[in-house]
Protein backbone atom coordinates (compact mmCIF):
# COMPACT_ATOMS: atom_id res chain seq x y z
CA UNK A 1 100.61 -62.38 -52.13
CA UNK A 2 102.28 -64.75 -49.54
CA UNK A 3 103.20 -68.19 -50.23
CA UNK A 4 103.53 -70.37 -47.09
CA UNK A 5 106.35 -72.51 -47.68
CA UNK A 6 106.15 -75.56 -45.10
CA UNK A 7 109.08 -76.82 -46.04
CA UNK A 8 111.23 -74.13 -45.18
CA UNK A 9 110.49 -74.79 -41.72
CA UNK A 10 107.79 -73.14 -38.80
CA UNK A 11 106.34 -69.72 -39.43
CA UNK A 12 108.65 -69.55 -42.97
CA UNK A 13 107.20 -67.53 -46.29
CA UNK A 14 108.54 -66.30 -49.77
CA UNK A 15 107.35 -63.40 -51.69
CA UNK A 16 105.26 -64.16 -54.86
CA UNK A 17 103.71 -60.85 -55.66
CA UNK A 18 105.12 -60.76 -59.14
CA UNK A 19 104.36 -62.81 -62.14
CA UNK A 20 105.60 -66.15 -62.70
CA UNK A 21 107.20 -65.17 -66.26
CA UNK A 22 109.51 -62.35 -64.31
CA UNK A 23 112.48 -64.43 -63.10
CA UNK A 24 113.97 -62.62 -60.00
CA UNK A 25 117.08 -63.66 -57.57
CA UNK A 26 115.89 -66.49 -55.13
CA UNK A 27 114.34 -64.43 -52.10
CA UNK A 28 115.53 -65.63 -48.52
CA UNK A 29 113.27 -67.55 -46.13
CA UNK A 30 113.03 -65.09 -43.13
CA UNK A 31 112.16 -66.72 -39.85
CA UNK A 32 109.15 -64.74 -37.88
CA UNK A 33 107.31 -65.84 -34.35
CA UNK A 34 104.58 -67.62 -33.99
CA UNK A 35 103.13 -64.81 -32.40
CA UNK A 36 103.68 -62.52 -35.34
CA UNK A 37 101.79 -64.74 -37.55
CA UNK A 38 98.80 -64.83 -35.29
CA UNK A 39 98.45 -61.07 -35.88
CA UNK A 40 98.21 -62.11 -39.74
CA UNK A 41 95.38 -64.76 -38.79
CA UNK A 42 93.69 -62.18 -36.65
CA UNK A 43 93.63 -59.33 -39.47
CA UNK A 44 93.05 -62.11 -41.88
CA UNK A 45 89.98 -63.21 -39.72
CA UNK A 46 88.78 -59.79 -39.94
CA UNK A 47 88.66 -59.49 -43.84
CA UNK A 48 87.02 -62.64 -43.66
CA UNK A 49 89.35 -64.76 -45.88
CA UNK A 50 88.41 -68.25 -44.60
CA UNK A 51 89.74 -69.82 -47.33
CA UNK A 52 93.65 -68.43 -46.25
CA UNK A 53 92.85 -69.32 -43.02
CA UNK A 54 92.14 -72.60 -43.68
CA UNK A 55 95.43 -73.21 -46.42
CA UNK A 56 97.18 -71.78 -43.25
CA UNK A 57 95.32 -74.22 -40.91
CA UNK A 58 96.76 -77.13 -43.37
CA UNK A 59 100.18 -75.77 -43.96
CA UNK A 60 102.15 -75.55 -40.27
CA UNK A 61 101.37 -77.30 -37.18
CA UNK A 62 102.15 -73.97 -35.45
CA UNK A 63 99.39 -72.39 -37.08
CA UNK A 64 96.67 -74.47 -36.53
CA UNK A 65 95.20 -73.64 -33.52
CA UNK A 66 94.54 -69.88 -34.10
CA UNK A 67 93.79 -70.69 -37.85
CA UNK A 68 90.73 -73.53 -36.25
CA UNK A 69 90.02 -71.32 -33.38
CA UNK A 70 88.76 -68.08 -36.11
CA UNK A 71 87.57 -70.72 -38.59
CA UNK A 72 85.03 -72.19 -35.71
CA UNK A 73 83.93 -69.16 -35.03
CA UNK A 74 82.32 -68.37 -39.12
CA UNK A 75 80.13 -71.18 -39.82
CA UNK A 76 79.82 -71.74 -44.00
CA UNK A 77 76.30 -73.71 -45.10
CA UNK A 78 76.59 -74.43 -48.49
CA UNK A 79 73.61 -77.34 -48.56
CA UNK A 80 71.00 -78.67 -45.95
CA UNK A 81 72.99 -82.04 -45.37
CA UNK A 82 75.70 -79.28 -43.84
CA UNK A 83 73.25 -77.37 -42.12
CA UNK A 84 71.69 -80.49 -40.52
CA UNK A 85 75.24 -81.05 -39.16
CA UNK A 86 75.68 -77.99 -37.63
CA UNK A 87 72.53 -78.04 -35.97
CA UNK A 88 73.56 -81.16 -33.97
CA UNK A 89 76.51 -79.82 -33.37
CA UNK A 90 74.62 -76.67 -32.00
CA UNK A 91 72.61 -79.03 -29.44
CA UNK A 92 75.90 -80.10 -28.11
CA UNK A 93 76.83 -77.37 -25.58
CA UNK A 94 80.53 -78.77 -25.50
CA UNK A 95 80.79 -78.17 -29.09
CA UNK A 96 82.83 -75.06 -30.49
CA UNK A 97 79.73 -74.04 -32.66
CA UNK A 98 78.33 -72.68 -29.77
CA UNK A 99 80.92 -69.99 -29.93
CA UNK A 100 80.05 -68.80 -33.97
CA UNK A 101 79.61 -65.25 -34.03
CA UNK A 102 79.05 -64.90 -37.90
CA UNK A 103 77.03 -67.28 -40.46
CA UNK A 104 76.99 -67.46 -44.09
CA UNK A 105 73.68 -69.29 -45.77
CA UNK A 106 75.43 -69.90 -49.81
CA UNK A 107 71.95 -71.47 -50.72
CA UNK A 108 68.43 -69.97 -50.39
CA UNK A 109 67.62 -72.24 -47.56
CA UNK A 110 65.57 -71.08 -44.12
CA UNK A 111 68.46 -71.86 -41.26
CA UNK A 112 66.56 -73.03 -37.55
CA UNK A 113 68.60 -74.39 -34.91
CA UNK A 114 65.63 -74.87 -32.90
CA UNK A 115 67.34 -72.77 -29.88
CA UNK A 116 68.63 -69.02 -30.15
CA UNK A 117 72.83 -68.32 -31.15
CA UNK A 118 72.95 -64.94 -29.03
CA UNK A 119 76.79 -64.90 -30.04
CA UNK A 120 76.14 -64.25 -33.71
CA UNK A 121 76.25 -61.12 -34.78
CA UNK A 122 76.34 -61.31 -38.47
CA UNK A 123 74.93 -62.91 -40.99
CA UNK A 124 75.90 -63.50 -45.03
CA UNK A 125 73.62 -64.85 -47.65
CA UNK A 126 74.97 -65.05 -51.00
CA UNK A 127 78.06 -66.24 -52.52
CA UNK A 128 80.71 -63.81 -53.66
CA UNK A 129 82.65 -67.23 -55.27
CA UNK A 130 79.76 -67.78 -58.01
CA UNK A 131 80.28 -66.79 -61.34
CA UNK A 132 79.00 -63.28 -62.44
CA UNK A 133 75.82 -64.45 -63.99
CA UNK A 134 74.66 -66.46 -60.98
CA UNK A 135 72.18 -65.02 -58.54
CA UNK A 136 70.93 -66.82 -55.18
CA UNK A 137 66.76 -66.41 -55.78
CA UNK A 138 65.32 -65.35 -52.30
CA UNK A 139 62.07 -66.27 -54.20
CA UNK A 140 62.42 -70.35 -53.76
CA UNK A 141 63.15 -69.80 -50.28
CA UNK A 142 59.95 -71.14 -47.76
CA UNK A 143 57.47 -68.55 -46.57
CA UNK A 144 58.54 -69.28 -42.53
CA UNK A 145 61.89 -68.71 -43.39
CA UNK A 146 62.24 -64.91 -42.13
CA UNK A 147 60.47 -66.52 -38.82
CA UNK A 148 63.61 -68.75 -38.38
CA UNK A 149 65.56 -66.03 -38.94
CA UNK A 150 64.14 -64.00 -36.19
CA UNK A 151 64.02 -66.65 -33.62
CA UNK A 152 67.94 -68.02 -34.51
CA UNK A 153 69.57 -64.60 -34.92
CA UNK A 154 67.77 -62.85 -32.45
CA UNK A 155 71.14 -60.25 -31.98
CA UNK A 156 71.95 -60.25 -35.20
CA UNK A 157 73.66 -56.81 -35.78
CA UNK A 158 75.10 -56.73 -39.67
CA UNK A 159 73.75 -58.29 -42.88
CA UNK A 160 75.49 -58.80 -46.13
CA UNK A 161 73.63 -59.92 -49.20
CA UNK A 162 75.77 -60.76 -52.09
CA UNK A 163 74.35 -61.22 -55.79
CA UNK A 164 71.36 -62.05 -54.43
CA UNK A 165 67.84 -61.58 -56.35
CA UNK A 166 64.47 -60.51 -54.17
CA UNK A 167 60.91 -61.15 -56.44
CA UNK A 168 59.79 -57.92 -54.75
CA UNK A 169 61.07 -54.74 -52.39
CA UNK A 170 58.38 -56.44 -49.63
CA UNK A 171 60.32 -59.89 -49.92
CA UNK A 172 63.23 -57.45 -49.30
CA UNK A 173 61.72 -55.65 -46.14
CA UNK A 174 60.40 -58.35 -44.71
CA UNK A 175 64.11 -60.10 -44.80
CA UNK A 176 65.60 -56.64 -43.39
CA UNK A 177 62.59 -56.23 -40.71
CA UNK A 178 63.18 -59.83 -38.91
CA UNK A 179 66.13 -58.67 -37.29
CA UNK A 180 65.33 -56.12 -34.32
CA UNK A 181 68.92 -55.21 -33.92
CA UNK A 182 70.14 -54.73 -37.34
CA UNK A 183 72.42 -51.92 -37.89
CA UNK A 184 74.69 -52.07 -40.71
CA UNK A 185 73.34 -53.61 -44.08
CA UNK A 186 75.67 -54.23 -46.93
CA UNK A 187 74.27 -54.80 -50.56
CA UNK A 188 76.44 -56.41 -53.28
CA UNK A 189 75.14 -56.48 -56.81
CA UNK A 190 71.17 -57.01 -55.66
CA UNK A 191 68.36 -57.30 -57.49
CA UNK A 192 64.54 -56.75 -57.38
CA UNK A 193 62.56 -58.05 -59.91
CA UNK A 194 60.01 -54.95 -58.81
CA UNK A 195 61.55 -51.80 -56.96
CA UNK A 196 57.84 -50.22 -56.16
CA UNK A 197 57.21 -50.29 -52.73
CA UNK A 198 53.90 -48.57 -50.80
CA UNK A 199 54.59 -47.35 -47.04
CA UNK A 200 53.22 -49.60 -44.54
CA UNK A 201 53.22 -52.72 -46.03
CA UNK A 202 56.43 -53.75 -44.15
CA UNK A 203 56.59 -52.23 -40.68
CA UNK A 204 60.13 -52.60 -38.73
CA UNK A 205 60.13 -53.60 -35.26
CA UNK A 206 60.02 -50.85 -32.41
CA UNK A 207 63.48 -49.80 -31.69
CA UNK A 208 64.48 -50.65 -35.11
CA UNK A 209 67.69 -48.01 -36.13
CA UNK A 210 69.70 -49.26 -38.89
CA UNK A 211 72.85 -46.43 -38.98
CA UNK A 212 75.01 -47.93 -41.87
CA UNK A 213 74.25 -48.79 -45.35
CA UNK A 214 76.99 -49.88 -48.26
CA UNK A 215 75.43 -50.59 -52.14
CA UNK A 216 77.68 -52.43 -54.39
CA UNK A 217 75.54 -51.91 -57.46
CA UNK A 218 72.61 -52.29 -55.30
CA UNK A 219 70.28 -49.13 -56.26
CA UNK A 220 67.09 -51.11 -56.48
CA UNK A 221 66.40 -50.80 -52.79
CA UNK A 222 66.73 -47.19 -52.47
CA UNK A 223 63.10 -47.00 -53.05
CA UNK A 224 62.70 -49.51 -49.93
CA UNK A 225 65.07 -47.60 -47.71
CA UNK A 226 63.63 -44.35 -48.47
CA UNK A 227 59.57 -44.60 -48.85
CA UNK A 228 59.99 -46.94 -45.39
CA UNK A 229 61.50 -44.04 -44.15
CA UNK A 230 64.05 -46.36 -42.60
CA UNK A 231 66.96 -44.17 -44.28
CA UNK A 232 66.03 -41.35 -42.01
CA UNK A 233 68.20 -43.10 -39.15
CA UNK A 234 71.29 -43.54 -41.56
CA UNK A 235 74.99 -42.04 -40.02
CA UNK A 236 77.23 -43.77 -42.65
CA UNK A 237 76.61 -44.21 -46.01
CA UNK A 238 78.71 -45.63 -48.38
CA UNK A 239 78.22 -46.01 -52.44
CA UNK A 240 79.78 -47.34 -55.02
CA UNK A 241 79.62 -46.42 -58.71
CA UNK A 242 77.91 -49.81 -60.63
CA UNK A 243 80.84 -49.14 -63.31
CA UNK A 244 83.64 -50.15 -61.28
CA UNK A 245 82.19 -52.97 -60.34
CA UNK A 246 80.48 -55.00 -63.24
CA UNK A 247 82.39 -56.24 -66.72
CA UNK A 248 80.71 -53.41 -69.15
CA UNK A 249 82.12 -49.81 -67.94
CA UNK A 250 80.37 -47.95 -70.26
CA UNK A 251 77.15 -48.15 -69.24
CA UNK A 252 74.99 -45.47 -68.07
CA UNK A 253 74.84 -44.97 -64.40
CA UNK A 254 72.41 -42.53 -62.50
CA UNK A 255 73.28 -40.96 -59.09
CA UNK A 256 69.73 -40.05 -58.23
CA UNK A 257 69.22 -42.97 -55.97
CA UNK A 258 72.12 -42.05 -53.97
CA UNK A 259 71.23 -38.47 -54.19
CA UNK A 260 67.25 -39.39 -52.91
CA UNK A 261 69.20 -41.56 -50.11
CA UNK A 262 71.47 -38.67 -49.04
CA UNK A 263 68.45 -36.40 -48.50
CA UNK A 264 66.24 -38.71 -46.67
CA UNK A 265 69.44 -39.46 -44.19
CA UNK A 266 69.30 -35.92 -43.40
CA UNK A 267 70.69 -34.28 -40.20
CA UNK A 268 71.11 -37.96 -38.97
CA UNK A 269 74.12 -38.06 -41.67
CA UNK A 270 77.71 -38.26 -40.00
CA UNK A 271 79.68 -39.79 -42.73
CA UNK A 272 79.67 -40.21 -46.45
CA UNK A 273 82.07 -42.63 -48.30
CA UNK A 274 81.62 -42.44 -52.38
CA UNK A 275 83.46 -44.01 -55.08
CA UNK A 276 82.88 -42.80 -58.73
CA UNK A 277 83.98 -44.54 -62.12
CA UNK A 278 86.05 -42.91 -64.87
CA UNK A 279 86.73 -46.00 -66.86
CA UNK A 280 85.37 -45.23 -70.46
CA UNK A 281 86.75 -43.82 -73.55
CA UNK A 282 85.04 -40.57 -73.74
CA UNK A 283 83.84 -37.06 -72.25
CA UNK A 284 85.43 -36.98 -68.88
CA UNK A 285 82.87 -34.39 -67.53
CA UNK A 286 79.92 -36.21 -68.87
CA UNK A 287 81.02 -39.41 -66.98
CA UNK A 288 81.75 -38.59 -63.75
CA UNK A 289 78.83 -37.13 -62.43
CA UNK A 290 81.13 -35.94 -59.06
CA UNK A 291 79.32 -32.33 -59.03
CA UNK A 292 76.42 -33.76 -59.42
CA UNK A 293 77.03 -34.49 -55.72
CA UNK A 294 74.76 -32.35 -52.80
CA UNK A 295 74.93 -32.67 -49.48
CA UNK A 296 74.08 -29.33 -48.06
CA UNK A 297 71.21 -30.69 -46.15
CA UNK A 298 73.66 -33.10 -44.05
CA UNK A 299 74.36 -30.19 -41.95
CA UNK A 300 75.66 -33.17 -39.16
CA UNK A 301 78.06 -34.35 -41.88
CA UNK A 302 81.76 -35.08 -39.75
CA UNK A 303 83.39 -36.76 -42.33
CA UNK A 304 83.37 -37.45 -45.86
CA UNK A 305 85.43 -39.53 -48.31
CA UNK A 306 85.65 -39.54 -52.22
CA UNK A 307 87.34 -41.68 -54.69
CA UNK A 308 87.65 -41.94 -58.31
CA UNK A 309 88.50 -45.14 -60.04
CA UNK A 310 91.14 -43.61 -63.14
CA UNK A 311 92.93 -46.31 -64.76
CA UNK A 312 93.70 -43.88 -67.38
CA UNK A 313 96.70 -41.70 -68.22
CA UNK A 314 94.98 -38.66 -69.53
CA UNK A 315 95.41 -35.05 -69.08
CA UNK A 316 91.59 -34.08 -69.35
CA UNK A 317 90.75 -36.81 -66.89
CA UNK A 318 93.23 -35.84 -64.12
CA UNK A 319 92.00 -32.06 -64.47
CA UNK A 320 88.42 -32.75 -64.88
CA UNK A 321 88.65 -34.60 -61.86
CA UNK A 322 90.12 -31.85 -59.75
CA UNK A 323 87.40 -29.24 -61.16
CA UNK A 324 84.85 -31.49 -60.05
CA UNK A 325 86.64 -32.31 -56.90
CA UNK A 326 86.66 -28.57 -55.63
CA UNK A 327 82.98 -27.99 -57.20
CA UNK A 328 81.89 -30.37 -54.86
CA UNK A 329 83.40 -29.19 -51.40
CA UNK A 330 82.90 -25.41 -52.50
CA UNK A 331 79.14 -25.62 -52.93
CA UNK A 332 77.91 -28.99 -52.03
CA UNK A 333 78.48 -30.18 -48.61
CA UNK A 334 77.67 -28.37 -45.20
CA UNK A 335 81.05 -27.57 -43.74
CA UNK A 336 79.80 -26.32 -39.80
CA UNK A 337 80.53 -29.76 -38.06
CA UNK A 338 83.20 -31.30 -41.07
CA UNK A 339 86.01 -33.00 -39.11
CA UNK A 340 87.79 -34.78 -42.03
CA UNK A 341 87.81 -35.33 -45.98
CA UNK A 342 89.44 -37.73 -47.68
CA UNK A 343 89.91 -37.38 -51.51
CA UNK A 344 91.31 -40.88 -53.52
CA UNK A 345 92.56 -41.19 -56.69
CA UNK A 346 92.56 -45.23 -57.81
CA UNK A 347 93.87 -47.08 -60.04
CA UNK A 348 94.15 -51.11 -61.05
CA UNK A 349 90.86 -53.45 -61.06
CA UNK A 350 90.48 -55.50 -63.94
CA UNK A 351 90.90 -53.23 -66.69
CA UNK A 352 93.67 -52.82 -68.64
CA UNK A 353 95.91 -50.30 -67.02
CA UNK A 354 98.84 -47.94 -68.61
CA UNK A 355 102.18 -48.23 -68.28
CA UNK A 356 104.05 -45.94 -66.03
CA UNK A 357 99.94 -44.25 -65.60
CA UNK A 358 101.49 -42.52 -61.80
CA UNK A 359 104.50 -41.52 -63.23
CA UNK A 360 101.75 -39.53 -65.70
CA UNK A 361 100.28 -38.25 -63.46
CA UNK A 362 102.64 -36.49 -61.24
CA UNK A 363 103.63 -35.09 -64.50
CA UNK A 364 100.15 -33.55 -64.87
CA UNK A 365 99.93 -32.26 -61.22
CA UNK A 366 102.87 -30.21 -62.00
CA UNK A 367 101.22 -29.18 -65.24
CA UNK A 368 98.28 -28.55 -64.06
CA UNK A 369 98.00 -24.40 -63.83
CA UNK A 370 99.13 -22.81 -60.44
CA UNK A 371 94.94 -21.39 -60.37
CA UNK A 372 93.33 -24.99 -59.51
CA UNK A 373 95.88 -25.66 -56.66
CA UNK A 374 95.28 -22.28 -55.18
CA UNK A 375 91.44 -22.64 -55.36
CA UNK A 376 91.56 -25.90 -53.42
CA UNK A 377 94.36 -24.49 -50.77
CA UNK A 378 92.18 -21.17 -50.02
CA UNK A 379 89.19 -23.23 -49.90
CA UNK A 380 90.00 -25.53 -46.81
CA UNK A 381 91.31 -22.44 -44.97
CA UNK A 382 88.43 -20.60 -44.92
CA UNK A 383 86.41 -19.73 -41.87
CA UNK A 384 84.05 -22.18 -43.51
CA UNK A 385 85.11 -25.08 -42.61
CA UNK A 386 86.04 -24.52 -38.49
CA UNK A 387 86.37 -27.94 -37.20
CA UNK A 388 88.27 -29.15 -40.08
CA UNK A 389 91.60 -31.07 -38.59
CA UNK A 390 92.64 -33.27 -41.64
CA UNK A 391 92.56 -33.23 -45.76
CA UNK A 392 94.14 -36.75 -46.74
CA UNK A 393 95.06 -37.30 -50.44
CA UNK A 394 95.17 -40.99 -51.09
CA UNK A 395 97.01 -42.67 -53.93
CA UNK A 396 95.69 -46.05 -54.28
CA UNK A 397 96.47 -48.84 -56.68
CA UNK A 398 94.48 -52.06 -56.78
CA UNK A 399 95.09 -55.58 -56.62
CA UNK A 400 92.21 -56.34 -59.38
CA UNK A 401 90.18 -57.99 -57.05
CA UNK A 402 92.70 -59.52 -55.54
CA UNK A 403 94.88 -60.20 -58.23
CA UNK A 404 98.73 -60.06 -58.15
CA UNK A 405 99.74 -56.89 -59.31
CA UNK A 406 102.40 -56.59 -62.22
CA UNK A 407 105.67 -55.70 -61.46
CA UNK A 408 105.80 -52.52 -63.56
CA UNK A 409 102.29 -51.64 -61.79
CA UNK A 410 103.97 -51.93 -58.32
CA UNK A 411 106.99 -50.00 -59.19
CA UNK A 412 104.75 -47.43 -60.66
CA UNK A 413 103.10 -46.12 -57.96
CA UNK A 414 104.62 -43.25 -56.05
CA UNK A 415 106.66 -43.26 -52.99
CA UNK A 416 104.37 -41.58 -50.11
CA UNK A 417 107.56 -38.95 -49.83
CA UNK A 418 107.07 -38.36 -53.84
CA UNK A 419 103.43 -37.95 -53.64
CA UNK A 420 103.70 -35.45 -50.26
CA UNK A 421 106.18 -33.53 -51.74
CA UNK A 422 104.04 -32.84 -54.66
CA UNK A 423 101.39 -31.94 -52.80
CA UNK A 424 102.90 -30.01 -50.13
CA UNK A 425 104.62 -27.54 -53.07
CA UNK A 426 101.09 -26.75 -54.24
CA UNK A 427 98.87 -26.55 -50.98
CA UNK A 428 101.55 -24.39 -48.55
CA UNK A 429 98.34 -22.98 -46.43
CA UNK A 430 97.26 -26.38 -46.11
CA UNK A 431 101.07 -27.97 -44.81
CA UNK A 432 101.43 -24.29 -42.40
CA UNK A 433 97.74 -25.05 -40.49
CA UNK A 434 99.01 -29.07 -40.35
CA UNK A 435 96.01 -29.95 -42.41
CA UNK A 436 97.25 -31.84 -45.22
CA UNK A 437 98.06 -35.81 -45.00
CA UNK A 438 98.93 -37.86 -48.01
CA UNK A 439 98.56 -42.07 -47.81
CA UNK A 440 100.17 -44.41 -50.83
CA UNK A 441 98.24 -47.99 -50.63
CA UNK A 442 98.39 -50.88 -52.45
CA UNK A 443 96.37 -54.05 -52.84
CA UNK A 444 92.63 -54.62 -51.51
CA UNK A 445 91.05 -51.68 -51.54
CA UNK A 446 87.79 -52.98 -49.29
CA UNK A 447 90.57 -53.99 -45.97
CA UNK A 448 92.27 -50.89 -46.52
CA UNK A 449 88.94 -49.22 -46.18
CA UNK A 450 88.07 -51.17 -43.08
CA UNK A 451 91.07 -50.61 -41.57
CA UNK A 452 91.33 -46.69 -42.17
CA UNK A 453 87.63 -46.71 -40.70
CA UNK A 454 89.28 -48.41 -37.37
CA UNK A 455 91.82 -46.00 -37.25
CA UNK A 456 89.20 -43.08 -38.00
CA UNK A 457 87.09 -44.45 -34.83
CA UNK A 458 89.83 -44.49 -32.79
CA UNK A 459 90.95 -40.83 -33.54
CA UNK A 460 87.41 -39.55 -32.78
CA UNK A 461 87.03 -41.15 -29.45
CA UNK A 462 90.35 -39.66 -29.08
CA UNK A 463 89.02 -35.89 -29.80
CA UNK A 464 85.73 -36.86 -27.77
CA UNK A 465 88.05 -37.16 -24.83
């Protein structure tokens, strides 16, 4: 966490990432350029933090016109009186509104400008800010709304719907169908009060190819997605186990939604990313459901990424996880066109977390019996898997939704050099073919995703070349 400190002068911060009760020697202001910290409101942008961007905006003259210039360009409606507002601001072609390119609607109200906003390409409805129990009802919005929808955001290209609750999987399709262009949807803890959906009854526009789908607790549209036959198009998938997500851990979580998704995708299928939850007091191997996991009809699969949420320090957990792990890639996913895997071991959220849980397990991975290394190591160098170039092992710990993280936590986790070594002494076929690639993260899990998928994009249209 960084605390702008204004009166320390222009472009001036001071490290807070510990807690307040740890008293520490006063840290130095360091001086950095202005155009330094426009790279921080640029990546900051990205994320979508408005909320930093604005304390920025209000903290150093220096920093105000990059901080405004993002912030005009994400309009926030949180009532009509707001939207009203905007929309005469819209009909003013000097006004910066005209240069939005992303819209979030935290109220179920129909948004019309009266005149198109071709520069928006993404829309948000739902609140992420509202307590856990609150929902945004799609069901008291008016029955022209998805008509003012079409007509506003005609090239509208990504939706995110955030603890919202549709009255039916039509109200649903009807809300996805509106937007010709659409092609990523992201789902975060959504509801339909009734799942059953009959094909036909909501018919997507010609043209319609929606490639990306993420579900945060989201399940109930699966049904949707797949009887639409609108998941046949899918080339990145990503899924999230309910458990990590939501206050009770121990409940019982199915994977065969995802699974039904993964098969309807298909041959379409480029990419999988998949996060499972180990969070409970109990059988490991009952819980995590990992080999479970088939994808041997995604023959097209390129790349595929797994992570397991482990906050704790136990020796049957760490091992189970590894079995799993290798029953998985030995029998469940078409290798012919696999380009990259990524396996993640995470730690942090808002549970309560061990002391000194790494330090555990690096313990356990030298434990662990020479047989389950040796498995994994022969495995990747097989003929199988011929356009394999990379195997990255991820240690991540995080911030607890953005949380600062403990000072024992932080000092915890691994140096990258500890965590290669480690690896490198028990995969040596792996390090000789230049295969294996280790990563130690820390903090928000959900940039360091979106910033690993940039980097990802770029080396592909590298090999393309």
């Amino acid at each position: 966490m960084i605390d702008v400190n204004q009166r320390g002068g222009i472009g001036c911060f001071r490290n807070l990432s510990i807690d307040e009760q740890e008293k520490t020697k006063p840290i130095p202001l360091v001086h950095l350029p202005i155009e330094l910290w426009e790279k921080v409101f640029d990546l900051l942008a990205e994320d979508g933090r408005l909320h930093a961007l604005t304390h920025c905006a209000l903290t150093c003259k220096a920093w105000t016109a990059r901080c405004r210039w993002h912030l005009s360009r994400h309009i926030i409606l949180r009532d009509k009186k707001q939207a009203h507002r905007v929309v005469k601001a819209i009909q003013s072609r000097h006004s910066r509104v005209n240069a939005s390119e992303a819209v979030t609607l935290t109220q179920p109200f129909a948004f019309s400008t009266g005149r198109k906003l071709p520069q928006v390409d993404s829309l948000t409805i739902g609140d992420n800010a509202i307590d856990l129990g609150s929902v945004w009802h799609a069901n008291s919005m008016h029955v022209d709304a998805f008509t003012h929808f079409r007509v506003t955001f005609e090239s509208l290209t990504r939706l995110t719907l955030v603890k919202v609750e549709f009255p039916s999987a039509i109200v649903f399709g009807r809300l996805i169908c509106s937007f010709p262009h659409l092609t990523s949807l992201t789902c975060h803890s959504l509801k339909l009060k009734t799942t059953a959906f009959v094909q036909g009854r909501v018919l997507p526009p010609n043209g319609f190819a929606l490639t990306r789908v993420d579900l945060h607790n989201a399940d109930d549209v699966v049904e949707f997605l797949v009887v639409s036959l609108i998941s046949a198009a899918f080339q990145h998938v990503r899924w999230v186990d309910p458990r990590c997500l939501v206050v009770d851990p121990t409940r019982n979580v199915s994977t065969n939604g995802l699974q039904r998704l993964l098969r309807s995708a298909g041959t379409s299928l480029r990419a999988v990313d998949l996060t499972y939850g180990l969070l409970s007091d109990g059988d490991a191997k009952g819980q995590l459901q990992l080999a479970e996991l088939d994808l041997k009809t995604n023959v097209g699969l390129e790349a595929i990424s797994l992570a397991i949420y482990q906050p704790r320090a136990d020796v049957d957990v760490w091992t189970e996880s590894w079995s799993q792990l290798y029953i998985v890639m030995s029998t469940g996913v078409s290798a012919l066109k696999l380009r990259q895997v990524t396996i993640s071991f995470v730690s942090g959220m808002v549970y309560a977390r061990p002391d000194n849980l790494w330090q555990h397990r690096l313990q356990e991975l030298q434990a662990m019996p020479d047989l389950v290394y040796a498995k994994f190591d022969q495995l990747f160098s097989k003929s199988d898997f011929p356009r394999l170039k990379m195997v990255l092992f991820r240690v991540h710990e995080h911030d607890g939704y953005r949380l600062r993280l403990r000072r024992s936590a932080m000092e915890d986790v691994p140096h990258e050099d500890q965590w290669r070594h480690a690896l490198a002494c028990r995969f040596p076929t792996l390090v000789r073919r230049d295969l294996l690639r280790t990563s130690v993260t820390m903090g928000d899990s959900y940039m360091e995703r979106k910033l690993a998928h940039r980097r990802n994009a770029h080396g592909n249209a590298e090999d393309d070349r």
